[in-house]
C-alpha atoms as a PDB file:
ATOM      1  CA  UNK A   1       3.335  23.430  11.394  1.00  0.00           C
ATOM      2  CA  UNK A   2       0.390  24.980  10.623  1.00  0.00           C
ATOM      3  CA  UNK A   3       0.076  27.429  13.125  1.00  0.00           C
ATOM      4  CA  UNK A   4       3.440  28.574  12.584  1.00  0.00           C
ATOM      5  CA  UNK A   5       2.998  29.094   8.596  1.00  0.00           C
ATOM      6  CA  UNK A   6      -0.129  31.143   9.386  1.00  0.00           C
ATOM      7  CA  UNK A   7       1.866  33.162  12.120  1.00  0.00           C
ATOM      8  CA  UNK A   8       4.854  33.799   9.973  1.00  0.00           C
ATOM      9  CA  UNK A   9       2.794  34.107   6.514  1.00  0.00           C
ATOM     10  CA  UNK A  10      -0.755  35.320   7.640  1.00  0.00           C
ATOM     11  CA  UNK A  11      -1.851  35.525   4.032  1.00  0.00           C
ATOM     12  CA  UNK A  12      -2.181  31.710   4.230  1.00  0.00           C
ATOM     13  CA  UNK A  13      -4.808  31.645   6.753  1.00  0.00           C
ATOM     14  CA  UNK A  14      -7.670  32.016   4.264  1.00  0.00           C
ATOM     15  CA  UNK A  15      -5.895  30.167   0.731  1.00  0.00           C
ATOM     16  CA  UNK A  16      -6.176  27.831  -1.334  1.00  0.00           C
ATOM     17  CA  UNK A  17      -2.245  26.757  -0.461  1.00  0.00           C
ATOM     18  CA  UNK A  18      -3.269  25.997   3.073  1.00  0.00           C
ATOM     19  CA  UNK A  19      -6.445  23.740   2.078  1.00  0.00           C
ATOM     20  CA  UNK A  20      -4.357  22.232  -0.177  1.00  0.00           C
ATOM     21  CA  UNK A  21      -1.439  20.783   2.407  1.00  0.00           C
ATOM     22  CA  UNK A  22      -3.943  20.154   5.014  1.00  0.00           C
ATOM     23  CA  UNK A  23      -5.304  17.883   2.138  1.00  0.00           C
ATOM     24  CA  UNK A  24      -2.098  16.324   1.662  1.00  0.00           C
ATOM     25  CA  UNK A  25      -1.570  15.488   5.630  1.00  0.00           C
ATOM     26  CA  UNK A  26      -4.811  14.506   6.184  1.00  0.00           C
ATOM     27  CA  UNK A  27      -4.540  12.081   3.674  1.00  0.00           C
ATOM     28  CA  UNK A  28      -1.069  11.130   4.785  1.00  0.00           C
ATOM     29  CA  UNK A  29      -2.552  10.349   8.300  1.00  0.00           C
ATOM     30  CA  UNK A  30      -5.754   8.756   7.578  1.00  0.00           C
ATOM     31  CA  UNK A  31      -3.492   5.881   5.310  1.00  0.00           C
ATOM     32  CA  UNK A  32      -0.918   6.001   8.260  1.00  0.00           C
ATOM     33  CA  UNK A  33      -3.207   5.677  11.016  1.00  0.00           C
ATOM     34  CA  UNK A  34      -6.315   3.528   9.767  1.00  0.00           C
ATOM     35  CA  UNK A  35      -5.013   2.142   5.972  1.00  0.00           C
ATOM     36  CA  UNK A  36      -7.881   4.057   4.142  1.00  0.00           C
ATOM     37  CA  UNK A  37      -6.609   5.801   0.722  1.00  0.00           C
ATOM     38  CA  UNK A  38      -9.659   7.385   0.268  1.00  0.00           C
ATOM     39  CA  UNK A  39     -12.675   8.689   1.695  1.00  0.00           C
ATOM     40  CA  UNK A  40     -15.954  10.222   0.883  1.00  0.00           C
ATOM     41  CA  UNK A  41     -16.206  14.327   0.227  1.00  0.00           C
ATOM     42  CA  UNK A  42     -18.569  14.943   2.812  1.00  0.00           C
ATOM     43  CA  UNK A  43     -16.393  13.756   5.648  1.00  0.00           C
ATOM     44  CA  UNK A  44     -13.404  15.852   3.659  1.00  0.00           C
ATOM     45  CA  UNK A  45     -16.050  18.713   4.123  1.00  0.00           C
ATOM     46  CA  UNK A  46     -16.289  17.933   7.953  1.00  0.00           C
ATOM     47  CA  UNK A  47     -12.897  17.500   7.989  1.00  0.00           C
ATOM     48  CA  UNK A  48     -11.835  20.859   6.793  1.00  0.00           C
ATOM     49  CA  UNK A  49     -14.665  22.748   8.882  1.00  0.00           C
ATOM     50  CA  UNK A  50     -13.443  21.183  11.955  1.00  0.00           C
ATOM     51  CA  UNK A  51      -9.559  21.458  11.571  1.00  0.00           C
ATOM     52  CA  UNK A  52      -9.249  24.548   9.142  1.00  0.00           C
ATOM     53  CA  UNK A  53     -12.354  26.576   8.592  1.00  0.00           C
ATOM     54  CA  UNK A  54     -10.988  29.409   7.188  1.00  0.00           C
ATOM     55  CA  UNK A  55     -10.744  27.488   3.777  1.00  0.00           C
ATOM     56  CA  UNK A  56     -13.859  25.508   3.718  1.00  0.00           C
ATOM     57  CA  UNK A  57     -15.051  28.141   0.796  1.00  0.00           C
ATOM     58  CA  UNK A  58     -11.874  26.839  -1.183  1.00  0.00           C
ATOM     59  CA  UNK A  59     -13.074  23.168  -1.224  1.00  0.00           C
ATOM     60  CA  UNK A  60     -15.879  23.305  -3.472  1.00  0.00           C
ATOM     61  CA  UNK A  61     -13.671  25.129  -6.497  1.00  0.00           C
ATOM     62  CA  UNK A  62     -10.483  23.046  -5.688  1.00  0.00           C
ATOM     63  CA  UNK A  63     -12.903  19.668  -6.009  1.00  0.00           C
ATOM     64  CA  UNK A  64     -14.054  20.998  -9.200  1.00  0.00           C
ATOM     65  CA  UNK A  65     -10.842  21.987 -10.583  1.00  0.00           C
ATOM     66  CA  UNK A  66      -9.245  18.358  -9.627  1.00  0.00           C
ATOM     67  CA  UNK A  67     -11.685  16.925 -11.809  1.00  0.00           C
ATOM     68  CA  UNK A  68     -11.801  18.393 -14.388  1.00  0.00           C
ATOM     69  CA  UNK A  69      -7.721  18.327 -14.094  1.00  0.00           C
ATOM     70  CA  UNK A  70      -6.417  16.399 -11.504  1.00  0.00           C
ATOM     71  CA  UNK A  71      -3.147  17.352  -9.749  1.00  0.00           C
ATOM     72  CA  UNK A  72      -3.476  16.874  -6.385  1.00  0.00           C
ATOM     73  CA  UNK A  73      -6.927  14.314  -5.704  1.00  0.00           C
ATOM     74  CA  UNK A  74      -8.533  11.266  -7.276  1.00  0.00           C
ATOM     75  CA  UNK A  75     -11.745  11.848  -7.378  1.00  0.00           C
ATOM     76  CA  UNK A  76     -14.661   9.160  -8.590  1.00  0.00           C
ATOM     77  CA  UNK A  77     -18.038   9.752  -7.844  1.00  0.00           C
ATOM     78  CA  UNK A  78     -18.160  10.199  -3.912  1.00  0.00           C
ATOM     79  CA  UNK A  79     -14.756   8.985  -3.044  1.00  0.00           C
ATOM     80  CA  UNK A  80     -11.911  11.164  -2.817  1.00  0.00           C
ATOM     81  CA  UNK A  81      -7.804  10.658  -2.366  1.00  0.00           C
ATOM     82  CA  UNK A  82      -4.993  11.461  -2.853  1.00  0.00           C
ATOM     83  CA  UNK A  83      -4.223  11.508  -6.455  1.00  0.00           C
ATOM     84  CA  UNK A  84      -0.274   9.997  -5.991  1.00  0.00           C
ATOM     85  CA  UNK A  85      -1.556   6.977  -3.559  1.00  0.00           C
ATOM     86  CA  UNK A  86      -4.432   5.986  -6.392  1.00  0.00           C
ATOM     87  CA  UNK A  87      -1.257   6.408  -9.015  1.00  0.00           C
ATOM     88  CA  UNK A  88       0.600   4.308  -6.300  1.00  0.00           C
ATOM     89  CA  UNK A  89      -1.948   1.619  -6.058  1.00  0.00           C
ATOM     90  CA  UNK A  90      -2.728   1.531 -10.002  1.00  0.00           C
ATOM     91  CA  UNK A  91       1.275   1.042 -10.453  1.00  0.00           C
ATOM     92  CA  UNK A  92       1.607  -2.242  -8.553  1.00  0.00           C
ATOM     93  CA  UNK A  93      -1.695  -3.710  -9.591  1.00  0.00           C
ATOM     94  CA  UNK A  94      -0.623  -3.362 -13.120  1.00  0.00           C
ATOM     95  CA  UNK A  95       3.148  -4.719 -11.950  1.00  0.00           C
ATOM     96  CA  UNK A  96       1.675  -7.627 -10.035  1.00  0.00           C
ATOM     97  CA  UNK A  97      -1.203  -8.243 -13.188  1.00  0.00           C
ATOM     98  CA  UNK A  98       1.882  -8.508 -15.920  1.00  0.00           C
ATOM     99  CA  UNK A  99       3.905 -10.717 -13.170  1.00  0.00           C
ATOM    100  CA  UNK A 100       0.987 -12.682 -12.963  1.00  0.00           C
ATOM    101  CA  UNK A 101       0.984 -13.239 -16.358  1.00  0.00           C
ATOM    102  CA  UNK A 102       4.492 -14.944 -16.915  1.00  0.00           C
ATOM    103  CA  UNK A 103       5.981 -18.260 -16.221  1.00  0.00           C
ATOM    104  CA  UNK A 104       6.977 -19.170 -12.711  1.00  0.00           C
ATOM    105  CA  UNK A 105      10.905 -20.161 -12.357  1.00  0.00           C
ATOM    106  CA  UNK A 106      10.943 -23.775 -12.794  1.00  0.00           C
ATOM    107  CA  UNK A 107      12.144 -26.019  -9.551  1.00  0.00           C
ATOM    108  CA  UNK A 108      12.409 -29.624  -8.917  1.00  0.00           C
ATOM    109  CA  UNK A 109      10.413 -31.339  -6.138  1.00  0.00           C
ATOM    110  CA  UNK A 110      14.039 -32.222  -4.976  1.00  0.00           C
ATOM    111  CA  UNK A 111      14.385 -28.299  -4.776  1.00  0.00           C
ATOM    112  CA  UNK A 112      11.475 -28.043  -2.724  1.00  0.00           C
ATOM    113  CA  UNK A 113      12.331 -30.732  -0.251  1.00  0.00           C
ATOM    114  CA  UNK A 114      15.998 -29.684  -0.146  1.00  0.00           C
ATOM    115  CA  UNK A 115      14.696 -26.049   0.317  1.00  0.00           C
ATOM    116  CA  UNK A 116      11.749 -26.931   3.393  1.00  0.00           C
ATOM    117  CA  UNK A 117      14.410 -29.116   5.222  1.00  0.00           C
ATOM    118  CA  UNK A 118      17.038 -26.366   5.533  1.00  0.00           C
ATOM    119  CA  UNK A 119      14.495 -24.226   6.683  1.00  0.00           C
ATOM    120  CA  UNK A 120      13.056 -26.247   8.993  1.00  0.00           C
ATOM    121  CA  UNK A 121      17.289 -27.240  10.306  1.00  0.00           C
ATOM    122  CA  UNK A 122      17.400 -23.298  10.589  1.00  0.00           C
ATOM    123  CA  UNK A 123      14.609 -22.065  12.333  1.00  0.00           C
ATOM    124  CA  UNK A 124      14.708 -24.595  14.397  1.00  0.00           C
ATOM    125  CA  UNK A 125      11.139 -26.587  14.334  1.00  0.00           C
ATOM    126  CA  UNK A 126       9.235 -27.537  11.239  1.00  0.00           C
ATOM    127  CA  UNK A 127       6.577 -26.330   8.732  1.00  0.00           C
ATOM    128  CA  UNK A 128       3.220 -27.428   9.355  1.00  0.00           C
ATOM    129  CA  UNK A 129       1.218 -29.097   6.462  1.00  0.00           C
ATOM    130  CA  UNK A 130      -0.475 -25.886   6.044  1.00  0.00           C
ATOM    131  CA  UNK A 131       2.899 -23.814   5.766  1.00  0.00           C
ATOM    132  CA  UNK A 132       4.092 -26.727   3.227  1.00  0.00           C
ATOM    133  CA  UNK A 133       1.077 -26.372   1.202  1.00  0.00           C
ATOM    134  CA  UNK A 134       1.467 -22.619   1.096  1.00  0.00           C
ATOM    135  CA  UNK A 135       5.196 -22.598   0.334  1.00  0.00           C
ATOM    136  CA  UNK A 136       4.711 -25.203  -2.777  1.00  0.00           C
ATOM    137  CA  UNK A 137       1.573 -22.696  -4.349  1.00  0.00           C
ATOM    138  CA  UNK A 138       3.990 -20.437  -4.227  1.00  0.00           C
ATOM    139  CA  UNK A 139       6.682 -21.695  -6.465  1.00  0.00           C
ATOM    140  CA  UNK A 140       3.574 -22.818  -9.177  1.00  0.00           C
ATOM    141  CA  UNK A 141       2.871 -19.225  -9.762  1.00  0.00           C
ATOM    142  CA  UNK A 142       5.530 -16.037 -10.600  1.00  0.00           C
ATOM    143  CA  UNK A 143       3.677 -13.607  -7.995  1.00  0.00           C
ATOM    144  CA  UNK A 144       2.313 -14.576  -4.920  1.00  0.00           C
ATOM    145  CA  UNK A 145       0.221 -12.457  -1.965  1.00  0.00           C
ATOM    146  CA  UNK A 146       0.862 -14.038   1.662  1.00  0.00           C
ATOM    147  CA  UNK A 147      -1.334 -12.140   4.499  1.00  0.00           C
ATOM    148  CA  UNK A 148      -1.673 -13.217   7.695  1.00  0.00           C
ATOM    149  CA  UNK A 149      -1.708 -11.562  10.937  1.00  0.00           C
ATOM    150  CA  UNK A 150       1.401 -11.037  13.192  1.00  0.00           C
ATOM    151  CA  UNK A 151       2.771 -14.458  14.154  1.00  0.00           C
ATOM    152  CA  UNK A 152       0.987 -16.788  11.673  1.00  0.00           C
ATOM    153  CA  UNK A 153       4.189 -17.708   9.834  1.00  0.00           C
ATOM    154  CA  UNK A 154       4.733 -15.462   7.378  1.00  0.00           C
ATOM    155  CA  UNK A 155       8.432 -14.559   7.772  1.00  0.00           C
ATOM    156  CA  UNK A 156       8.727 -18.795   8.536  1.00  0.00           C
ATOM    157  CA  UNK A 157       6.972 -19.653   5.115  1.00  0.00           C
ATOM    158  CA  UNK A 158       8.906 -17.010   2.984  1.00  0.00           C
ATOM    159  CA  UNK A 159      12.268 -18.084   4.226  1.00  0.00           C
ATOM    160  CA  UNK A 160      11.183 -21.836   3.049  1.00  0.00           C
ATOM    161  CA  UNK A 161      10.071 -20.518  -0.559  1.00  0.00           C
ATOM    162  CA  UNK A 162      14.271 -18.422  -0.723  1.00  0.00           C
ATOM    163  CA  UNK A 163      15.515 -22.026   0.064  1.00  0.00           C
ATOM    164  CA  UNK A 164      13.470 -23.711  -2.072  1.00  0.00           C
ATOM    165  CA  UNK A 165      15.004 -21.434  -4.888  1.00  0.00           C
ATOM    166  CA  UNK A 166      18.432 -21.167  -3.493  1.00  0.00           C
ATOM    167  CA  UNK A 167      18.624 -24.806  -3.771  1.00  0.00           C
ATOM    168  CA  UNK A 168      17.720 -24.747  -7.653  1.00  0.00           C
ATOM    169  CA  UNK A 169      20.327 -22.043  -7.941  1.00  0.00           C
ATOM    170  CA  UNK A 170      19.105 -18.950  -8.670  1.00  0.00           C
ATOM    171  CA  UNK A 171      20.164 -15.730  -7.144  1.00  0.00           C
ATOM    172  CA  UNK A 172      17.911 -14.285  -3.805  1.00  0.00           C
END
């Protein structure tokens, strides 16, 4: 895409414009491709030298403008982002902080047993102790993380926890 803005617009070889969306897809890829958000602002300096020189003499005034007002980059001490994913991030950690904060839907123990056996008739094999353990945290608090690599039960232990409050009635 790049090559083909400079070719029909060659004005953008050497502007701000074009350090500014390789910026943007850099970030993009580097959260797409290895889960980083952020990195430091030399290896956005080596970055841009090795993929679009032409605007390395941009970077230093852009960085400077973005913090004094930023647009387009988070920037705190050495680490730089993009300024929407650290706007991203700071959304749900304040979403999952309040949710933290309130009272989990009540359900009976009869819920949870009711809830683990249909589970367990559905998918065909049943929890282990762990799982159990892990599904009944769950319903003591109103937001829960579960992380696990692929195949440790995830998918299993969430459709336990719907059960569990299907069978005290509320809506999933």
């Amino acid at each position: 895409v790049d090559k083909i803005a400079t070719q029909m617009n060659p004005s953008l070889k050497e502007s701000e414009e074009r350090l500014v969306a390789f910026l943007d897809y850099y970030f993009e890829k580097l959260g797409n491709d290895k889960g980083n958000t952020w990195t430091s602002k030399e290896n956005i300096k080596s970055e841009v030298i090795n993929e679009v020189p032409e605007v390395e003499k941009f970077l230093d005034a852009l960085i400077e403008k973005e913090i004094q007002k930023p647009k387009l980059l988070f920037i705190q001490e050495e680490k730089i982002g993009l300024k929407r994913f650290h706007d991203d991030e700071m959304f749900i950690w304040d979403k999952a902080h309040e949710l933290s904060k309130t009272e989990p839907l009540p359900v009976t123990q009869q819920n949870i047993d009711d809830g683990i056996r249909i589970a367990e008739e559905f998918q065909g094999f049943q929890f282990t102790e762990e799982q159990k353990e892990v599904i009944i945290n769950m319903t003591k608090n109103n937001f829960s993380l579960e992380v696990g690599k692929s195949g440790t039960g995830k998918t299993t232990t969430a459709r336990g926890l719907l059960n569990i409050y299907k069978c005290a009635g509320y809506s999933v």
